[in-house]
C-alpha atoms as a PDB file:
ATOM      1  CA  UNK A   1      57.409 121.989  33.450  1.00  0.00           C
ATOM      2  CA  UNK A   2      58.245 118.795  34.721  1.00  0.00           C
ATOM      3  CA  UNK A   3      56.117 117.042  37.397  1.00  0.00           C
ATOM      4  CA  UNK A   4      56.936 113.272  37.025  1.00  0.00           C
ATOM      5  CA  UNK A   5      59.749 111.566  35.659  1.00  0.00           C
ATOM      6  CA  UNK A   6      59.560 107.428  34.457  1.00  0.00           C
ATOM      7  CA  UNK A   7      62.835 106.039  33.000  1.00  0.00           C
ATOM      8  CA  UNK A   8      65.602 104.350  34.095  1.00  0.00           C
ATOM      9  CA  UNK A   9      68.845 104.882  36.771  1.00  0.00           C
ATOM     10  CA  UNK A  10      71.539 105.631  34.926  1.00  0.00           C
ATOM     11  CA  UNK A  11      74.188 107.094  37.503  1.00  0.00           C
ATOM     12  CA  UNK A  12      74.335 108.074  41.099  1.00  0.00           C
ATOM     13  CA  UNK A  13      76.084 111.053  42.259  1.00  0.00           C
ATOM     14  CA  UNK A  14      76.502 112.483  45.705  1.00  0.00           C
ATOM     15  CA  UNK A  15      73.155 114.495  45.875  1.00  0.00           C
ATOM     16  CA  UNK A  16      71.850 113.535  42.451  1.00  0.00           C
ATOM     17  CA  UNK A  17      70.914 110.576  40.209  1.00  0.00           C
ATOM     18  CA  UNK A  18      70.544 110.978  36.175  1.00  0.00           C
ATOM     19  CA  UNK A  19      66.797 108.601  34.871  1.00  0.00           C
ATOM     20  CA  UNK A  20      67.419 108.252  31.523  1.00  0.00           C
ATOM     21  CA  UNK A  21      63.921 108.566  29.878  1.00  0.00           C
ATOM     22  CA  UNK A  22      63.500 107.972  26.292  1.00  0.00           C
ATOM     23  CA  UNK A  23      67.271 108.146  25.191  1.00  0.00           C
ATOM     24  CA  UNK A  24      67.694 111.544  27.202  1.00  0.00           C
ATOM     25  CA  UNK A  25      69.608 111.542  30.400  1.00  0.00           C
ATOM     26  CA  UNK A  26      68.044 114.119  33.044  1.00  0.00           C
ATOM     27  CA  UNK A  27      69.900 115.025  36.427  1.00  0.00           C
ATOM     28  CA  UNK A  28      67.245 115.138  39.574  1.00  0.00           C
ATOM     29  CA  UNK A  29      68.775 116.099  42.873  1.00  0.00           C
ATOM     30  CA  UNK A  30      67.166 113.865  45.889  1.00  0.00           C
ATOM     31  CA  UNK A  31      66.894 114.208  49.124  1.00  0.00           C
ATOM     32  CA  UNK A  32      70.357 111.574  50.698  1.00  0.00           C
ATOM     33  CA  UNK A  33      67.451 109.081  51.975  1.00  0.00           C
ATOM     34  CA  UNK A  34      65.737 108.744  48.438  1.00  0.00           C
ATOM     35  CA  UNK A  35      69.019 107.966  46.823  1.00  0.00           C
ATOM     36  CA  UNK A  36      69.687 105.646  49.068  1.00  0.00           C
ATOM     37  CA  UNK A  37      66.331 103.642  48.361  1.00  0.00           C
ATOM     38  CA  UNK A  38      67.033 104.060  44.721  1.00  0.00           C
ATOM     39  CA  UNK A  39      67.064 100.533  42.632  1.00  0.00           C
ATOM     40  CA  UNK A  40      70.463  99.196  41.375  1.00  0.00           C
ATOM     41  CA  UNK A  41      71.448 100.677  37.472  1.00  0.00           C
ATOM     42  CA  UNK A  42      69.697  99.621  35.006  1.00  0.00           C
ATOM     43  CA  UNK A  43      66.038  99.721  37.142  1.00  0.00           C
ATOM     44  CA  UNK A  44      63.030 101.749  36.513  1.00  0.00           C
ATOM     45  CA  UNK A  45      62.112 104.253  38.503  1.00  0.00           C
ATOM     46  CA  UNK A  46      59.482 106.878  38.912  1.00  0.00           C
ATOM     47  CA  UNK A  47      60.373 110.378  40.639  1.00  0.00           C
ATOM     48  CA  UNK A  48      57.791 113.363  41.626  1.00  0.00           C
ATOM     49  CA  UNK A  49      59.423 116.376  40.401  1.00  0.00           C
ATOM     50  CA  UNK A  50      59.716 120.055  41.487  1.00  0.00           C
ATOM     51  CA  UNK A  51      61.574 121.674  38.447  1.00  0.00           C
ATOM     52  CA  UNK A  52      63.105 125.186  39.191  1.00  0.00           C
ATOM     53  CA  UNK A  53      63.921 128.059  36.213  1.00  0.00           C
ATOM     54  CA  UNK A  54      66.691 130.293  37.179  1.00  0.00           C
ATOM     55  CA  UNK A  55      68.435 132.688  34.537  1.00  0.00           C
ATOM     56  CA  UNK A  56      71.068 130.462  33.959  1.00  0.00           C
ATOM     57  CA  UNK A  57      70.034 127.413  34.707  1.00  0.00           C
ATOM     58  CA  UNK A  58      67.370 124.665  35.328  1.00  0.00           C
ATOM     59  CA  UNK A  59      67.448 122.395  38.037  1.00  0.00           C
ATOM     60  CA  UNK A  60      64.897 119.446  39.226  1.00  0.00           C
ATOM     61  CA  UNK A  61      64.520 118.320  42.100  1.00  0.00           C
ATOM     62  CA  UNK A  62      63.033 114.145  43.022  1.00  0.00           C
ATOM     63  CA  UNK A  63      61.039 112.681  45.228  1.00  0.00           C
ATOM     64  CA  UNK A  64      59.660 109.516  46.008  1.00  0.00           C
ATOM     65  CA  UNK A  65      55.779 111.141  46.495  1.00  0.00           C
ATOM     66  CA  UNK A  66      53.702 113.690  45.878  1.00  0.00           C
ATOM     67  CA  UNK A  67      53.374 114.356  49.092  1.00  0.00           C
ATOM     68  CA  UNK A  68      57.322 114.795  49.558  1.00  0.00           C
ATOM     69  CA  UNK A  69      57.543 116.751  46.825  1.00  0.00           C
ATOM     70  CA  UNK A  70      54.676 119.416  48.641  1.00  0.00           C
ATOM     71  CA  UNK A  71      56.773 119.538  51.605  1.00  0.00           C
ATOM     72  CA  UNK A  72      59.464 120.785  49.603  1.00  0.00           C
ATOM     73  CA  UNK A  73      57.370 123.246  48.152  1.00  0.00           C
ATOM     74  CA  UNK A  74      56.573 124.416  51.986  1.00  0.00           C
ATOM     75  CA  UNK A  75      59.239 124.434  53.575  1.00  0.00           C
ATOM     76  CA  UNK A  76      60.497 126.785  50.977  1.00  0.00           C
ATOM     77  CA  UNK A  77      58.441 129.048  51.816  1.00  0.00           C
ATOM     78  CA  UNK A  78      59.672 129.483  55.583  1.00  0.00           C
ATOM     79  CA  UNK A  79      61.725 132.325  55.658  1.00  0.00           C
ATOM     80  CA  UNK A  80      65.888 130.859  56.104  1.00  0.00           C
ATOM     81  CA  UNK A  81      64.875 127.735  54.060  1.00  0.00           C
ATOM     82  CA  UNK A  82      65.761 127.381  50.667  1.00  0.00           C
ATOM     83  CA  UNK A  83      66.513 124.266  48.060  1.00  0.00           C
ATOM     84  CA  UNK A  84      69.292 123.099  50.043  1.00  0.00           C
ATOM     85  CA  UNK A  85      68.004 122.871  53.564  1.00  0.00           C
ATOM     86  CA  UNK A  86      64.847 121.708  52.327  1.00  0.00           C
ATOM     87  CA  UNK A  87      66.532 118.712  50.864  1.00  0.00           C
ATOM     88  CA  UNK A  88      68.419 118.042  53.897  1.00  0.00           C
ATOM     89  CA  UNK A  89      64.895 118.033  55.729  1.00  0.00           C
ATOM     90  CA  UNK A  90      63.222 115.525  53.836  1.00  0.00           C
ATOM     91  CA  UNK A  91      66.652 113.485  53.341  1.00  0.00           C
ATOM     92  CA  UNK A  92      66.925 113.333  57.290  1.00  0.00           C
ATOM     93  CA  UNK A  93      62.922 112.556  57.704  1.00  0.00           C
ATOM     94  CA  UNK A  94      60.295 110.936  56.049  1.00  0.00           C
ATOM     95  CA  UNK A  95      57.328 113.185  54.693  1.00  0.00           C
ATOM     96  CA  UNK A  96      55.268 111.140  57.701  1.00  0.00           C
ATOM     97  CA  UNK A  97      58.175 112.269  60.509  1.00  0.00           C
ATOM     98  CA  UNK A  98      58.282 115.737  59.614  1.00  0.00           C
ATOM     99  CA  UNK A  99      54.214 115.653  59.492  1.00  0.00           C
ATOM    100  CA  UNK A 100      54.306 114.178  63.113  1.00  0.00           C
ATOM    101  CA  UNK A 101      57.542 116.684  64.035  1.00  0.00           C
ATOM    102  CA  UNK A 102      55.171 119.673  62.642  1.00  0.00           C
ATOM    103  CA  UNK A 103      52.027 118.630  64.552  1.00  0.00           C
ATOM    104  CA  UNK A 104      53.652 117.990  67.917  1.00  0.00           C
ATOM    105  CA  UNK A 105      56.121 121.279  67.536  1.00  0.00           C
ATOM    106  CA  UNK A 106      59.149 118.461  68.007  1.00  0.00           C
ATOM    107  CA  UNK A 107      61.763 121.030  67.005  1.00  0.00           C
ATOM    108  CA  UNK A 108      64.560 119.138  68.239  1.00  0.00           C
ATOM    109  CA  UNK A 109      63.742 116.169  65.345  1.00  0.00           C
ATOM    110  CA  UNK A 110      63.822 118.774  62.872  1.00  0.00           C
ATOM    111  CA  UNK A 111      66.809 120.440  63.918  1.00  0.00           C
ATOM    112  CA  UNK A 112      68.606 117.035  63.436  1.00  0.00           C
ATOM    113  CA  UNK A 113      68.966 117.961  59.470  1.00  0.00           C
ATOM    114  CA  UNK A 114      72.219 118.991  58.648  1.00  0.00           C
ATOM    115  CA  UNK A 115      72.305 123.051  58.583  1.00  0.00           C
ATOM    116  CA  UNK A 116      68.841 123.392  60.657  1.00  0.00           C
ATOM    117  CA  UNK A 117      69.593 124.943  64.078  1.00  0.00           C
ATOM    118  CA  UNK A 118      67.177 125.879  66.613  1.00  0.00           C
ATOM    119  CA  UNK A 119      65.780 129.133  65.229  1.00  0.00           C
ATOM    120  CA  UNK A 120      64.710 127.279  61.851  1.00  0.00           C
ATOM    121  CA  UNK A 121      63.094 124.639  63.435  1.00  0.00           C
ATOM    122  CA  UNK A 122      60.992 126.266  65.276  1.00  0.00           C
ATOM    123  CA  UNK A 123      60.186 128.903  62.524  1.00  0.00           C
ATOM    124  CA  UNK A 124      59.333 125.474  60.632  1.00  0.00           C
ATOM    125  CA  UNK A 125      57.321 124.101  62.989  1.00  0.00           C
ATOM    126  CA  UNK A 126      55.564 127.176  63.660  1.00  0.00           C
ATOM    127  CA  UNK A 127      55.080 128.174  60.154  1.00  0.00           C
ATOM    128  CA  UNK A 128      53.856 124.607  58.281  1.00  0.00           C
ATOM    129  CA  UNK A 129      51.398 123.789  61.264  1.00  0.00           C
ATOM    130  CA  UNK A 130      48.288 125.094  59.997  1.00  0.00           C
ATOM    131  CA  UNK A 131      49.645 124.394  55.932  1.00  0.00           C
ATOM    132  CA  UNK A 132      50.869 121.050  56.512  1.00  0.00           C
ATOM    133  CA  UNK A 133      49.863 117.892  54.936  1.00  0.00           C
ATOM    134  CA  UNK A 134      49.303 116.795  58.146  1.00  0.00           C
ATOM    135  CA  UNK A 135      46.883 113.642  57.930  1.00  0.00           C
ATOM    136  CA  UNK A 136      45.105 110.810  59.728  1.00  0.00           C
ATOM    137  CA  UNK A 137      46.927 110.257  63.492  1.00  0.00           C
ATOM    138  CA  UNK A 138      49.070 113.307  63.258  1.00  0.00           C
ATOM    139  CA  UNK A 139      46.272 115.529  62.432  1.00  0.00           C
ATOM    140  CA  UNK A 140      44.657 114.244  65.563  1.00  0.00           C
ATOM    141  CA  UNK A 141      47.982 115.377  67.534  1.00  0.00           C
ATOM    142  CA  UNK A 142      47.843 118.762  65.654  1.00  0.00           C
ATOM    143  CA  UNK A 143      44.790 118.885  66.820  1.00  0.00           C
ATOM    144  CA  UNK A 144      45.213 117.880  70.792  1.00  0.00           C
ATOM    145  CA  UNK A 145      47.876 120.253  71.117  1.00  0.00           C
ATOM    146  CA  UNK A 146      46.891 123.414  69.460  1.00  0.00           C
ATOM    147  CA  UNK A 147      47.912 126.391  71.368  1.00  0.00           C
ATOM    148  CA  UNK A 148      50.603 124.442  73.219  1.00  0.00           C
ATOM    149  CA  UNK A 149      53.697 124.411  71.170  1.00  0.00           C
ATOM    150  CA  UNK A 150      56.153 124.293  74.249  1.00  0.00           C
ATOM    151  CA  UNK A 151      54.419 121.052  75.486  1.00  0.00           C
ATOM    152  CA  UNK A 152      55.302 118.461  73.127  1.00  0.00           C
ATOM    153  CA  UNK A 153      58.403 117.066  75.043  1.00  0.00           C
ATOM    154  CA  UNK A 154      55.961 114.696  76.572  1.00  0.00           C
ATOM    155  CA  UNK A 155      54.175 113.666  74.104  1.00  0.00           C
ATOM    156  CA  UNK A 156      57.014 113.140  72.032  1.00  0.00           C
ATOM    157  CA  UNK A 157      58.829 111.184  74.831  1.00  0.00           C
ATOM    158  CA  UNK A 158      55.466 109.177  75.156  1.00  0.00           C
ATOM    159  CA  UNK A 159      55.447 108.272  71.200  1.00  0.00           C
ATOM    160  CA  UNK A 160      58.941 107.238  70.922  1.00  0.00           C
ATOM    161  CA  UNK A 161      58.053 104.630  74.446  1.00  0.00           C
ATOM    162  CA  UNK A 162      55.213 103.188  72.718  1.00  0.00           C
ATOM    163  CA  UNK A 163      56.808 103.141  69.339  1.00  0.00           C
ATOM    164  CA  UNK A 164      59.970 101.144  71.372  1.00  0.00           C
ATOM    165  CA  UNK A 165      57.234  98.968  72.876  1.00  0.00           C
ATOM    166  CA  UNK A 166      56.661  97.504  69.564  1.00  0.00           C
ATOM    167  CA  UNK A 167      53.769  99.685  67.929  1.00  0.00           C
ATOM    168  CA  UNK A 168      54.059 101.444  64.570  1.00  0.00           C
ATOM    169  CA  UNK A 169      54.424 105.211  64.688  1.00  0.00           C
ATOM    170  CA  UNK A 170      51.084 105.535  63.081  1.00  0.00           C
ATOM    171  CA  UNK A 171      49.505 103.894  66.055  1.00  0.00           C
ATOM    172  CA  UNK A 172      51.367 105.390  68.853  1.00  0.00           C
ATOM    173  CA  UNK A 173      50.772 108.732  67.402  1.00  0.00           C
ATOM    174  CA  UNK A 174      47.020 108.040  67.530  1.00  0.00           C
ATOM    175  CA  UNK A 175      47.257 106.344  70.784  1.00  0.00           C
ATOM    176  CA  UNK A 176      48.878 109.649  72.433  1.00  0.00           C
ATOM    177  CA  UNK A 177      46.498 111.967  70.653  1.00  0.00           C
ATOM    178  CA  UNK A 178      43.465 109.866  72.127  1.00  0.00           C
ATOM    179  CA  UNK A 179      45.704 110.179  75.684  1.00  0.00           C
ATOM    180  CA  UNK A 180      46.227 114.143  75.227  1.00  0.00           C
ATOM    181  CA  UNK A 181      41.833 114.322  74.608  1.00  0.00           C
ATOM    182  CA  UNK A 182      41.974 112.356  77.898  1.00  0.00           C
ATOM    183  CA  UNK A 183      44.198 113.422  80.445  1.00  0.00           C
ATOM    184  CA  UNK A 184      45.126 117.296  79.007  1.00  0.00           C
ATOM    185  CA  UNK A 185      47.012 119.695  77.768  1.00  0.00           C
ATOM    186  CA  UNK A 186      49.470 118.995  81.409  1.00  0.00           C
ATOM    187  CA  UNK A 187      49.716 115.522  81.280  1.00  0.00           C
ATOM    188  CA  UNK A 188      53.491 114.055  81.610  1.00  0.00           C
ATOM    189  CA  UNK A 189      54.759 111.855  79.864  1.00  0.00           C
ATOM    190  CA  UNK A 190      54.092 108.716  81.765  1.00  0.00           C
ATOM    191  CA  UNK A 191      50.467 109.434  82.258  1.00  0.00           C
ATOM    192  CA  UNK A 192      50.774 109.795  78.486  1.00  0.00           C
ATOM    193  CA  UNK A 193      52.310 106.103  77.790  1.00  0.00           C
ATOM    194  CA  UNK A 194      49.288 104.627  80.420  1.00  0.00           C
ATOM    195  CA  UNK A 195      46.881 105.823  78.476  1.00  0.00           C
ATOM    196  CA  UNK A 196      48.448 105.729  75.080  1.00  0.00           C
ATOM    197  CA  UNK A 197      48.594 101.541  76.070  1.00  0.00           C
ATOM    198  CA  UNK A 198      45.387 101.207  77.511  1.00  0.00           C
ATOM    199  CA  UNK A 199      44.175 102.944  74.203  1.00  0.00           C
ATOM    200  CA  UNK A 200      45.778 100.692  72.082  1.00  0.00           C
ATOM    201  CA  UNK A 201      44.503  97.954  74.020  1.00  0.00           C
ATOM    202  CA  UNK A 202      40.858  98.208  72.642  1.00  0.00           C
END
């Protein structure tokens, strides 16, 4: 098996890009948002890689992390998700945006993939909580909202104000986490975006 690739871009397809690696030219299928930050032809690259053995064929699959390429591993295992939605996942968000969409239950952000409706968002979000590689700020959320799955409308609406404010995700996801310990499970979202700023404010 294959679990990391080193060699250069030699073409760019649609879904796919072939690294040539010692004089042999292997096709990787990527998620749309790691093609796009591939390097020009010609550039060395590294991919993590997920290879799959079918009967009649064998098929890898590239990412830009480990950690990308275990999210494609679990979201594989949620029933209605296979290869292709997987890839559409992690080529609409980043392994850290679907980490903060699984910890706060935000099923509408995952439902923005192509091919993900409602159903497999929220079998996604309610399936990868607990098995998630969840860490740092988000794990905090996960954390703060345990139990309350149908609650994080305002605490999404209060990251995405403080992230607008200025502040990276990382922080505004910590800052509402420290809010949620705060204020509870009921707070709204403005409450939320008070105490999110006066906790980035220490």
């Amino acid at each position: 098996m294959i679990g990391k690739l080193t060699g250069t871009v030699d073409e760019i397809g649609d879904d796919w890009v072939v690294i040539d690696a010692g004089g042999v030219g292997y096709e990787v299928h990527c998620p749309a948002r790691i093609l796009a930050g591939l390097p020009a032809r010609g550039s060395m690259v590294t991919l993590f890689i997920e290879t799959h053995v079918r009967e009649d064929q064998i098929r890898l699959f590239g990412f830009a992390s480990a950690t990308e390429r275990h999210w494609f591993r679990l979201l594989q295992g949620v029933q209605g998700v296979g290869a292709k939605v997987a890839l559409a996942v992690l080529g609409t968000l980043s392994a850290g945006e679907l980490g903060d969409a699984v910890a706060l239950g935000d099923t509408a952000l995952i439902a923005r993939a192509p091919g993900v409706g409602p159903k497999v968002a929220q079998r996604i979000a309610g399936e990868l909580r607990d098995r998630a590689p969840i860490a740092g700020a988000a794990l905090s959320v996960a954390a703060a909202i345990a139990g309350a799955p149908g609650e994080a409308g305002a605490r999404g609406d209060a990251i995405s104000a403080l992230v607008n404010l200025g502040y990276g995700r990382s922080e505004a996801v910590a800052a509402v986490a420290g809010a949620v310990k705060l204020a509870g499970q009921s707070a709204d979202a403005g409450q939320l975006i008070r105490l999110g700023l006066r906790e980035l404010a220490r």
